[in-house]
N, C-alpha and C. Protein backbone atom coordinates (compact mmCIF):
# COMPACT_ATOMS: atom_id res chain seq x y z
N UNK A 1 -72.03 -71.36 10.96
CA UNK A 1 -71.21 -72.55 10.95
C UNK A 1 -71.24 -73.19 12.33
N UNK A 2 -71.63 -74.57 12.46
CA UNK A 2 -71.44 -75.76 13.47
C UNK A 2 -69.73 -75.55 14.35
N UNK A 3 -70.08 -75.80 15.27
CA UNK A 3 -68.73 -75.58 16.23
C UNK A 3 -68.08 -76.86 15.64
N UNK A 4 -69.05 -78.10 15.15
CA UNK A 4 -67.83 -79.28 14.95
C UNK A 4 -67.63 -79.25 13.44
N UNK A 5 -67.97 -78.36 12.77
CA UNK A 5 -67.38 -78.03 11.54
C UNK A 5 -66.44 -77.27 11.75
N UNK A 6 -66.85 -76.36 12.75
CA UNK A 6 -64.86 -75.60 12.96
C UNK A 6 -64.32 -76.15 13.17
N UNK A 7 -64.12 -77.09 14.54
CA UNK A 7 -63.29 -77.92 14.50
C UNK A 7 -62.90 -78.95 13.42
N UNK A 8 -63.17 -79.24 12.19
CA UNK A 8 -62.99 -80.37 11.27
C UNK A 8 -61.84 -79.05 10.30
N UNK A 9 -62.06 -78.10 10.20
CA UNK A 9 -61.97 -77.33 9.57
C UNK A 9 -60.34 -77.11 10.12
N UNK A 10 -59.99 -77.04 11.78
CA UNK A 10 -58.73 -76.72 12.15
C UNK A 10 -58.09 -78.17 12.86
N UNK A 11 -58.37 -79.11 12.04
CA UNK A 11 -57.76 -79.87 12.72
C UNK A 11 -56.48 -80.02 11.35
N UNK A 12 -54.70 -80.12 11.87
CA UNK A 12 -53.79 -79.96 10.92
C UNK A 12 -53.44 -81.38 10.24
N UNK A 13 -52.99 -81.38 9.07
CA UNK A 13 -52.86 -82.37 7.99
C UNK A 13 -51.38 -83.14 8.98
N UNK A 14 -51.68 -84.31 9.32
CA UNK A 14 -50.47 -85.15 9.23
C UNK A 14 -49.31 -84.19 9.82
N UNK A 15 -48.58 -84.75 10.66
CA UNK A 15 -47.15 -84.51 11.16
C UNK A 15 -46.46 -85.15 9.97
N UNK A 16 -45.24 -84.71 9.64
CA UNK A 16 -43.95 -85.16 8.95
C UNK A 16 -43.06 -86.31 10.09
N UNK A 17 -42.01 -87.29 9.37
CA UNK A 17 -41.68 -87.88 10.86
C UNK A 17 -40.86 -86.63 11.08
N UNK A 18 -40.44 -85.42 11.22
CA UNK A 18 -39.57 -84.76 11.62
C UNK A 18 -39.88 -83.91 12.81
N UNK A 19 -41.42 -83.28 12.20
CA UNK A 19 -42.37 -83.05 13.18
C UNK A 19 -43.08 -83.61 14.72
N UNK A 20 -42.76 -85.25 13.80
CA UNK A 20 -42.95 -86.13 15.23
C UNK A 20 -42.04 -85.74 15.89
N UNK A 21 -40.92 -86.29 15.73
CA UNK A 21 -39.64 -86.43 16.26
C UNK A 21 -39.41 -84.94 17.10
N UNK A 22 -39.57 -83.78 16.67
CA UNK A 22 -40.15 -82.85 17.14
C UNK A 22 -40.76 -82.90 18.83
N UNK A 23 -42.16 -83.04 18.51
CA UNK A 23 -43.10 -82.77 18.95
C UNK A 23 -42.57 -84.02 20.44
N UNK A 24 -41.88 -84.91 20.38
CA UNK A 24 -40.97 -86.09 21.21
C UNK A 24 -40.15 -85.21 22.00
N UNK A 25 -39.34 -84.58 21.38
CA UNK A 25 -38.35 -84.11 22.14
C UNK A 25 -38.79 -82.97 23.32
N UNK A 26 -39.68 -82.27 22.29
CA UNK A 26 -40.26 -80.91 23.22
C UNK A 26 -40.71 -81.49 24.24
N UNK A 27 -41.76 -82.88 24.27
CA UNK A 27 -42.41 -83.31 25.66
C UNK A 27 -41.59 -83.60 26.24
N UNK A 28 -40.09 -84.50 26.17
CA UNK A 28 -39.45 -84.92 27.00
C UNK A 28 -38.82 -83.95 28.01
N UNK A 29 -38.50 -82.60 27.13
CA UNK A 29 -37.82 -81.54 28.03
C UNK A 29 -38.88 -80.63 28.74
N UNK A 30 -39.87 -80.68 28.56
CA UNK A 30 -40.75 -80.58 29.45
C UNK A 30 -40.92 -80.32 30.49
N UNK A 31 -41.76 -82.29 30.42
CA UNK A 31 -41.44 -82.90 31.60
C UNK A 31 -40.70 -83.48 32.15
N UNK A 32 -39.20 -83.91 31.84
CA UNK A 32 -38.25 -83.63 32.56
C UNK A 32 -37.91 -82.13 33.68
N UNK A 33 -38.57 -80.52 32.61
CA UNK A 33 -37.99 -79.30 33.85
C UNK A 33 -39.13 -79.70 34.73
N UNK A 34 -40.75 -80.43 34.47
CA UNK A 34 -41.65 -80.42 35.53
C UNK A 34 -41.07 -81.26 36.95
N UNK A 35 -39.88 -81.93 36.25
CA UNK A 35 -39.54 -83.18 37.38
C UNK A 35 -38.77 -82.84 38.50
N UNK A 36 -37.93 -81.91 38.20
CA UNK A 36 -37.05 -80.91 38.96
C UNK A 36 -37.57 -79.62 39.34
N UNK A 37 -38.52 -79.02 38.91
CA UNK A 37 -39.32 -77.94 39.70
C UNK A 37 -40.16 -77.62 39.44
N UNK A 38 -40.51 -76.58 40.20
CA UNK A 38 -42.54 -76.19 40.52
C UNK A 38 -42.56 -74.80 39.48
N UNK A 39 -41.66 -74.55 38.65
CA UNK A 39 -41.99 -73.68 37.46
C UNK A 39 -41.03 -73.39 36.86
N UNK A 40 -41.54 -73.09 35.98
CA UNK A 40 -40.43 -73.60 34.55
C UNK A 40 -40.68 -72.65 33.57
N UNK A 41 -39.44 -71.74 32.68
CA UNK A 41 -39.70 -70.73 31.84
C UNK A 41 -39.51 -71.39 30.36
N UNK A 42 -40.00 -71.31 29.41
CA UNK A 42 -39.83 -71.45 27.86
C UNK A 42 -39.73 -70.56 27.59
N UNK A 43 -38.05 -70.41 26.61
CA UNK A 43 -37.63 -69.47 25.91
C UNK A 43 -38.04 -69.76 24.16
N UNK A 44 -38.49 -68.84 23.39
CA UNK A 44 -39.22 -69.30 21.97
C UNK A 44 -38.05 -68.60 21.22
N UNK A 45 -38.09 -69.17 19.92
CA UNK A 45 -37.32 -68.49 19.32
C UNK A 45 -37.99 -68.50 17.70
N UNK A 46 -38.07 -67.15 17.58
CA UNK A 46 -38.73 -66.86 16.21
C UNK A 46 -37.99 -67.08 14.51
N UNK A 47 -38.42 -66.68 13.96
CA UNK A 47 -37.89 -66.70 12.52
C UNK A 47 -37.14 -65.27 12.41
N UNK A 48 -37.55 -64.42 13.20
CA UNK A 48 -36.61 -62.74 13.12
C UNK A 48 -35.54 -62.93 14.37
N UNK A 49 -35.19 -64.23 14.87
CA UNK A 49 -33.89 -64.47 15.71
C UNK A 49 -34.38 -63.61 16.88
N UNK A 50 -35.33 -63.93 17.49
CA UNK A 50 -36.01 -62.95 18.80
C UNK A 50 -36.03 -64.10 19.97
N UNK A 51 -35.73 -64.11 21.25
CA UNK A 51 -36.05 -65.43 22.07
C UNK A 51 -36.50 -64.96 23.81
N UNK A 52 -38.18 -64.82 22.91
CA UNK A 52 -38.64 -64.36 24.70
C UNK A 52 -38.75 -65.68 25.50
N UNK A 53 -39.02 -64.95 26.50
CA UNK A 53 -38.90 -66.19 27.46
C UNK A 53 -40.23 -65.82 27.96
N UNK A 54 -40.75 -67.27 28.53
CA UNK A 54 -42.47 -67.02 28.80
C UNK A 54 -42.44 -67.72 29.94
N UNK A 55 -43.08 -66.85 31.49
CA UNK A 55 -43.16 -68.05 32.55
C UNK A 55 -44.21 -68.87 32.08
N UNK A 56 -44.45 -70.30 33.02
CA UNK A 56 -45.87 -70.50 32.66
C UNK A 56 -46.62 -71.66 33.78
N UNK A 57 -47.53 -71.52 34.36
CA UNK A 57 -47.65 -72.17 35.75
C UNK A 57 -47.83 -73.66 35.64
N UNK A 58 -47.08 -74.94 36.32
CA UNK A 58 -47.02 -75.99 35.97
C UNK A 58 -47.69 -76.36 35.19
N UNK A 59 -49.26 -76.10 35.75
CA UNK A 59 -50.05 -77.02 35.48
C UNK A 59 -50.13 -76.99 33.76
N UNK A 60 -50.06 -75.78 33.31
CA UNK A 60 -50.31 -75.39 32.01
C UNK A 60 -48.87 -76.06 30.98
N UNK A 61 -47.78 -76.02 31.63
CA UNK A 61 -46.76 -76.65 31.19
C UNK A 61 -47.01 -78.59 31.09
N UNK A 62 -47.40 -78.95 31.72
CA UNK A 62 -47.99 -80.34 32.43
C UNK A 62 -48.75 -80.47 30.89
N UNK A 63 -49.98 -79.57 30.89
CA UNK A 63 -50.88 -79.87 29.39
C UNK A 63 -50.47 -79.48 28.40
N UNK A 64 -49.56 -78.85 27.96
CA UNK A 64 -48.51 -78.44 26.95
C UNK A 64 -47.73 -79.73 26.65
N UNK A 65 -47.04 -80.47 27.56
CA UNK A 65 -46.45 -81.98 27.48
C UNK A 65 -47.14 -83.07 27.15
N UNK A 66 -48.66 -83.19 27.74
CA UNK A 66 -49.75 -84.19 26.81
C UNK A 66 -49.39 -84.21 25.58
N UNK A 67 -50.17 -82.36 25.31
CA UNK A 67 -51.06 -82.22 24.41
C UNK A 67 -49.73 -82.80 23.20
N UNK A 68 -48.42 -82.63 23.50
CA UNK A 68 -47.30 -82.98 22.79
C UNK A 68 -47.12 -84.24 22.16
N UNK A 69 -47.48 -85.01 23.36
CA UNK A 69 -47.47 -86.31 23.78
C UNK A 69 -48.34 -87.65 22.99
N UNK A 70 -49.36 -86.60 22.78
CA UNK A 70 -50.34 -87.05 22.03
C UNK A 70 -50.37 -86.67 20.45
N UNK A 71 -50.15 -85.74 20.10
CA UNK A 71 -49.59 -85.26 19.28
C UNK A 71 -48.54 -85.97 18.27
N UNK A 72 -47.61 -86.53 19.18
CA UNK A 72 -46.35 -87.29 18.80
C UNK A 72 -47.03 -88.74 18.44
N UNK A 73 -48.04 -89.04 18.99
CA UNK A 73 -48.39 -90.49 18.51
C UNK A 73 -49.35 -90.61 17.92
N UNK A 74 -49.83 -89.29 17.06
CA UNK A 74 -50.84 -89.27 16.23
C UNK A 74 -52.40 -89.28 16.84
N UNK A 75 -52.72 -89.48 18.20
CA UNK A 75 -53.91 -89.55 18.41
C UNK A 75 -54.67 -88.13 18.21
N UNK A 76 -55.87 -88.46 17.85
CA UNK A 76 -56.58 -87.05 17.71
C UNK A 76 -56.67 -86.37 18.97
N UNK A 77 -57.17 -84.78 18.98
CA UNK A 77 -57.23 -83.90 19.78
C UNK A 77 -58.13 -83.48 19.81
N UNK A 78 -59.05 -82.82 20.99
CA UNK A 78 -60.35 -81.64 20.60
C UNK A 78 -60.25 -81.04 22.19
N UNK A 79 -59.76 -79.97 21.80
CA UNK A 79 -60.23 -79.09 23.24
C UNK A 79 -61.35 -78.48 22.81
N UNK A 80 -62.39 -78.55 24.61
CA UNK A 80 -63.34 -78.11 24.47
C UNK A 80 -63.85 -77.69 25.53
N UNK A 81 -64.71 -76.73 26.09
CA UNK A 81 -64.45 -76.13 27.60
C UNK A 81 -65.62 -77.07 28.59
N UNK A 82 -65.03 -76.93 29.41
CA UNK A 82 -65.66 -78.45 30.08
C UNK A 82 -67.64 -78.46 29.95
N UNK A 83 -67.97 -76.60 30.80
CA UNK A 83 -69.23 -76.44 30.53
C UNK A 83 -70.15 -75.94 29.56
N UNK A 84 -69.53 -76.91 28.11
CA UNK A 84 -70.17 -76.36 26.72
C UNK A 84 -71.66 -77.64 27.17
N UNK A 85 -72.37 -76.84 26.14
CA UNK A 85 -73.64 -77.36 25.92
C UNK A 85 -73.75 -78.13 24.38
N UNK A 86 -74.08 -79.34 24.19
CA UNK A 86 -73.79 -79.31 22.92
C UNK A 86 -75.78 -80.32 22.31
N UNK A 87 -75.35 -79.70 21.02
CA UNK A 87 -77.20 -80.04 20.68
C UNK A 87 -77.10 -81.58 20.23
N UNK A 88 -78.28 -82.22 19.99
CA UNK A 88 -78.78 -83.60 19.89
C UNK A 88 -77.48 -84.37 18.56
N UNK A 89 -77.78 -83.51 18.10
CA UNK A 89 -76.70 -83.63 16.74
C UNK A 89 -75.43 -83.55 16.90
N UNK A 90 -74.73 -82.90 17.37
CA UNK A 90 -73.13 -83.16 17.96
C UNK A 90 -72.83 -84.06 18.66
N UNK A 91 -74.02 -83.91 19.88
CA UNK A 91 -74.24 -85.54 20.66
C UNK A 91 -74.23 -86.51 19.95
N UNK A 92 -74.86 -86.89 19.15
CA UNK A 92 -74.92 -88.05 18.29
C UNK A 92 -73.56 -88.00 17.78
N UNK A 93 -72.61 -87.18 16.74
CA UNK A 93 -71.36 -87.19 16.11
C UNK A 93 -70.56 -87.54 17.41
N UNK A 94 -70.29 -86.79 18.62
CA UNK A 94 -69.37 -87.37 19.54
C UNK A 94 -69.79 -88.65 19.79
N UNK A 95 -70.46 -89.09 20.38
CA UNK A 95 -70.73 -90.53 20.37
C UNK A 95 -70.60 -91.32 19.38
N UNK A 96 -70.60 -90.92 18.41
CA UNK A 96 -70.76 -92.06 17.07
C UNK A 96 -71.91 -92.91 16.83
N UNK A 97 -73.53 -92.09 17.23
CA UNK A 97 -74.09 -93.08 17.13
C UNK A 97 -75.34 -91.87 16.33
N UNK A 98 -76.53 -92.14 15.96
CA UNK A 98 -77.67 -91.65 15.41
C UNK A 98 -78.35 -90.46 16.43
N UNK A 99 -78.36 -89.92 15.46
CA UNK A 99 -79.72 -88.69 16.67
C UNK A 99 -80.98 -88.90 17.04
N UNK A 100 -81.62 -89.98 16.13
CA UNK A 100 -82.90 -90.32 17.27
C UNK A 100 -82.19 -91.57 18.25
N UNK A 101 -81.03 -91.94 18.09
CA UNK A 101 -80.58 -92.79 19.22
C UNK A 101 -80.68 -91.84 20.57
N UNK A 102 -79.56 -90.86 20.40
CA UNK A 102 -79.32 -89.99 21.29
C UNK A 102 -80.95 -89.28 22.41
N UNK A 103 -82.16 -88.93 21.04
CA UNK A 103 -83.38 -88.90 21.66
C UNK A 103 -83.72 -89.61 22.51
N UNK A 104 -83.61 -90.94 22.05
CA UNK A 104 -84.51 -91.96 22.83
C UNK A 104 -83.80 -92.19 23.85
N UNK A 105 -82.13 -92.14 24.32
CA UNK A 105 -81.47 -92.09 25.20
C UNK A 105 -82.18 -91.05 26.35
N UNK A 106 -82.11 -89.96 25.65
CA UNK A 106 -82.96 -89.03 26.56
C UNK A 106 -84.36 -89.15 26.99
N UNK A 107 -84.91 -89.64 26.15
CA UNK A 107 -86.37 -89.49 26.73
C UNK A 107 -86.56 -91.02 27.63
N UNK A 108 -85.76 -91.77 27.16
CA UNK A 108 -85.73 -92.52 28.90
C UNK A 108 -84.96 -92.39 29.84
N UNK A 109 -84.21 -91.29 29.76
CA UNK A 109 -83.85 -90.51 31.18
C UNK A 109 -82.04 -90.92 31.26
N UNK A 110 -81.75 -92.14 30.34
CA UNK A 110 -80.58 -92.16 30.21
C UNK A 110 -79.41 -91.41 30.49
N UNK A 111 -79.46 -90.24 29.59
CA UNK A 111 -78.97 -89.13 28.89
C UNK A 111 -79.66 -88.02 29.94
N UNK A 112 -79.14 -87.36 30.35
CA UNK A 112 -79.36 -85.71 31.03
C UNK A 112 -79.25 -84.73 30.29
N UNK A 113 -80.28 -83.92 30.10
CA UNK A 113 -80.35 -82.96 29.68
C UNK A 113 -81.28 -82.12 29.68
N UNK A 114 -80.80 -80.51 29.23
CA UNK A 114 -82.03 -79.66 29.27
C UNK A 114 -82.66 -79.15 27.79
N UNK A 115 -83.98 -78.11 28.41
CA UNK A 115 -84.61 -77.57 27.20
C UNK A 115 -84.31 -76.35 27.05
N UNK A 116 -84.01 -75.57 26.09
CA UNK A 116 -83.66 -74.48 25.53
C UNK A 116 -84.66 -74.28 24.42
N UNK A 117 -85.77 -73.67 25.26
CA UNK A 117 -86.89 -73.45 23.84
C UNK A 117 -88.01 -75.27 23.76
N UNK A 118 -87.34 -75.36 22.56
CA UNK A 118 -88.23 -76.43 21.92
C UNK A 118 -86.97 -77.54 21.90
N UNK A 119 -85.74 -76.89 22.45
CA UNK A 119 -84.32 -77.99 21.65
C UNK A 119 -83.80 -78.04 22.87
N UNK A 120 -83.27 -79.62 22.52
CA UNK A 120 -82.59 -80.16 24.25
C UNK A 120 -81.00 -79.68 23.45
N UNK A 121 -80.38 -79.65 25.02
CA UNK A 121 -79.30 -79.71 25.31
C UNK A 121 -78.80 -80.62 26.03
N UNK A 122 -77.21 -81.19 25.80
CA UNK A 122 -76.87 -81.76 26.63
C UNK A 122 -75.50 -81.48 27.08
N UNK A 123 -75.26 -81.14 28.08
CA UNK A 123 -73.94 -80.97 29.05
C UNK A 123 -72.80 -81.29 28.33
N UNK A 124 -71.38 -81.20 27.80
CA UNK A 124 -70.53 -82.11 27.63
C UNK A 124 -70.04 -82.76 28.80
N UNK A 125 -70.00 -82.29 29.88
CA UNK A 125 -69.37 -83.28 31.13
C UNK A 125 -70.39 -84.97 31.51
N UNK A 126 -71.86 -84.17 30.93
CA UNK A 126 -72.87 -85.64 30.92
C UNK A 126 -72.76 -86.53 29.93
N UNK A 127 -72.30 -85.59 28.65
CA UNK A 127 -71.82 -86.69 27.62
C UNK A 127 -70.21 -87.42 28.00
N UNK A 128 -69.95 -87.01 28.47
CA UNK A 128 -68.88 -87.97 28.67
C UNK A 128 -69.06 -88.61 30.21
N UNK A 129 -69.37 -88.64 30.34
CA UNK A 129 -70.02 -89.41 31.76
C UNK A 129 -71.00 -90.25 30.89
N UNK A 130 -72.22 -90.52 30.59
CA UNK A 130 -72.12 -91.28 29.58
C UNK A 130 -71.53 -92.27 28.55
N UNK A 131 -70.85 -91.64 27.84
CA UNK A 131 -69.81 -92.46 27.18
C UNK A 131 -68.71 -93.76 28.29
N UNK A 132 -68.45 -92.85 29.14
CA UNK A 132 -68.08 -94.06 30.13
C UNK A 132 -68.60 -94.74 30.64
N UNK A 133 -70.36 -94.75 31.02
CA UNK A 133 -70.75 -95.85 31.51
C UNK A 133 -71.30 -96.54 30.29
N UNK A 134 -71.73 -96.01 29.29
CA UNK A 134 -71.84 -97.32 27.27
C UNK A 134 -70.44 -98.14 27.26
N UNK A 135 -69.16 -97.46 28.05
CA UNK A 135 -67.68 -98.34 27.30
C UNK A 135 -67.72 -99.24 28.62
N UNK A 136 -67.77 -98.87 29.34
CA UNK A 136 -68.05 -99.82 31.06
C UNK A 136 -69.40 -100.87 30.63
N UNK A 137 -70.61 -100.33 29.94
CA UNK A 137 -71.47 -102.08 30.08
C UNK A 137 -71.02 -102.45 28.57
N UNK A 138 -70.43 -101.95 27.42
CA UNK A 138 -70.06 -102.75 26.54
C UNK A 138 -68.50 -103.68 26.93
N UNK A 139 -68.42 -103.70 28.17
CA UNK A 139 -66.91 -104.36 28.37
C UNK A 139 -67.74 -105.35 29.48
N UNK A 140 -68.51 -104.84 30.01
CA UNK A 140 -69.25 -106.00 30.49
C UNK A 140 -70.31 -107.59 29.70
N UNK A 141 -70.64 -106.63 29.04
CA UNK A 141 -71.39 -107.21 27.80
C UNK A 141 -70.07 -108.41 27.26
N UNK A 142 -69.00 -107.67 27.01
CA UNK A 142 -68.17 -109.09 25.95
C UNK A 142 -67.75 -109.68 27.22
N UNK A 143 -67.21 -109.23 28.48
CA UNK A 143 -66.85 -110.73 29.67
C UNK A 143 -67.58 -111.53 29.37
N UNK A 144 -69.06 -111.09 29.55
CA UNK A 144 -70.16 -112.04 29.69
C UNK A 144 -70.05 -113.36 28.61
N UNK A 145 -69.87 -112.19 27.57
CA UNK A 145 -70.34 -113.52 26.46
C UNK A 145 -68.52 -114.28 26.61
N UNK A 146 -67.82 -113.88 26.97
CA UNK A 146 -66.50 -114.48 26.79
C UNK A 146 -66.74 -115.89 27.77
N UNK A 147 -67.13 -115.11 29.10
CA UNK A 147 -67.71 -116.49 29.97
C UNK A 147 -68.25 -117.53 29.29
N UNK A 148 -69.70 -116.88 29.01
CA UNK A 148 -70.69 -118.17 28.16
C UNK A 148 -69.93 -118.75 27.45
N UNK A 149 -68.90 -117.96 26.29
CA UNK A 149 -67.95 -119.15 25.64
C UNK A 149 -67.58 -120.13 26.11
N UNK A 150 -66.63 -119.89 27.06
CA UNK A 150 -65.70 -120.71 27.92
C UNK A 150 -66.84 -121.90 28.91
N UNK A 151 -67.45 -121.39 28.90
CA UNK A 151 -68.64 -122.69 29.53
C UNK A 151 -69.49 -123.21 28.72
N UNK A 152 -69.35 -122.79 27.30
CA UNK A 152 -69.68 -123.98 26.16
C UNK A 152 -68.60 -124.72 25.87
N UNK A 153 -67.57 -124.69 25.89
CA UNK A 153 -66.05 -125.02 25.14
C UNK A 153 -65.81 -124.40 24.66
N UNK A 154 -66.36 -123.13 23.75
CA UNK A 154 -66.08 -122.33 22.82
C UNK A 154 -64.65 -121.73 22.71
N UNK A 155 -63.40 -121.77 22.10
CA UNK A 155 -62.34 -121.48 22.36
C UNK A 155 -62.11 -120.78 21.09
N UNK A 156 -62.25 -119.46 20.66
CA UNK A 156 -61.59 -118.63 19.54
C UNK A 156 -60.09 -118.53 19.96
């Protein structure tokens, strides 16, 4: 099984609004204890009435409040470890675009990557380095044409 079939596989059905509402509150208290100090304990409390308490070092508390954060407003999630390698084909699915796109990206040097055998790899830190410079010249791309509008008359 494909790592992005696992992931399709564990990603959870829909929050309830209760769950939202939830998932709101937990971030706020958070980061509110992040605001007042440099570490902060969460006490859990189970279904057998048990309530350990867990230290946990900002920073990890900090991404616990995102990941909440995000969570609460429905945007999707994917953790993934920064130095995964991922093949032509995942490349293509993260990007949203074709796999001989992704090729030809590479074989004009676009795209970084290595060979493993007969099969490229590509970095995830290069794929997303990437992806930011495609969303950086496609935002250049519409100024442009927004200009040319505006110096035809063109007024949408």
């Amino acid at each position: 099984m494909r790592t992005l079939e696992k992931l399709r596989e564990v990603v959870p059905p829909p929050m309830t609004g209760q769950e939202v509402e939830m998932a709101k509150v937990a971030q706020r208290c958070i980061m509110e204890a992040l605001d007042y100090s440099r570490a902060a304990e969460i006490t859990l409390t189970t279904d057998r009435g048990e309530h350990p308490t867990v230290a946990l070092p900002p920073q990890a508390l900090k991404f616990i409040g995102q990941l909440l954060g995000a969570m609460s407003e429905g945007r999707p999630i994917v953790l993934m470890p920064a130095n995964r390698e991922m093949t032509t084909v995942e490349a293509a699915h993260f990007l949203n675009v074709s796999r001989p796109f992704v090729i030809k990206e590479i074989q004009e040097g676009r795209l970084p990557h290595r060979m493993v055998g007969t099969h490229r790899r590509v970095a995830f830190e290069d794929l997303l380095a990437y992806a930011q410079k495609m969303r950086e010249n496609q935002k250049k791309a519409l100024d442009n044409m927004a200009d040319n509008a505006r110096e035809l008359g063109l007024d949408y």
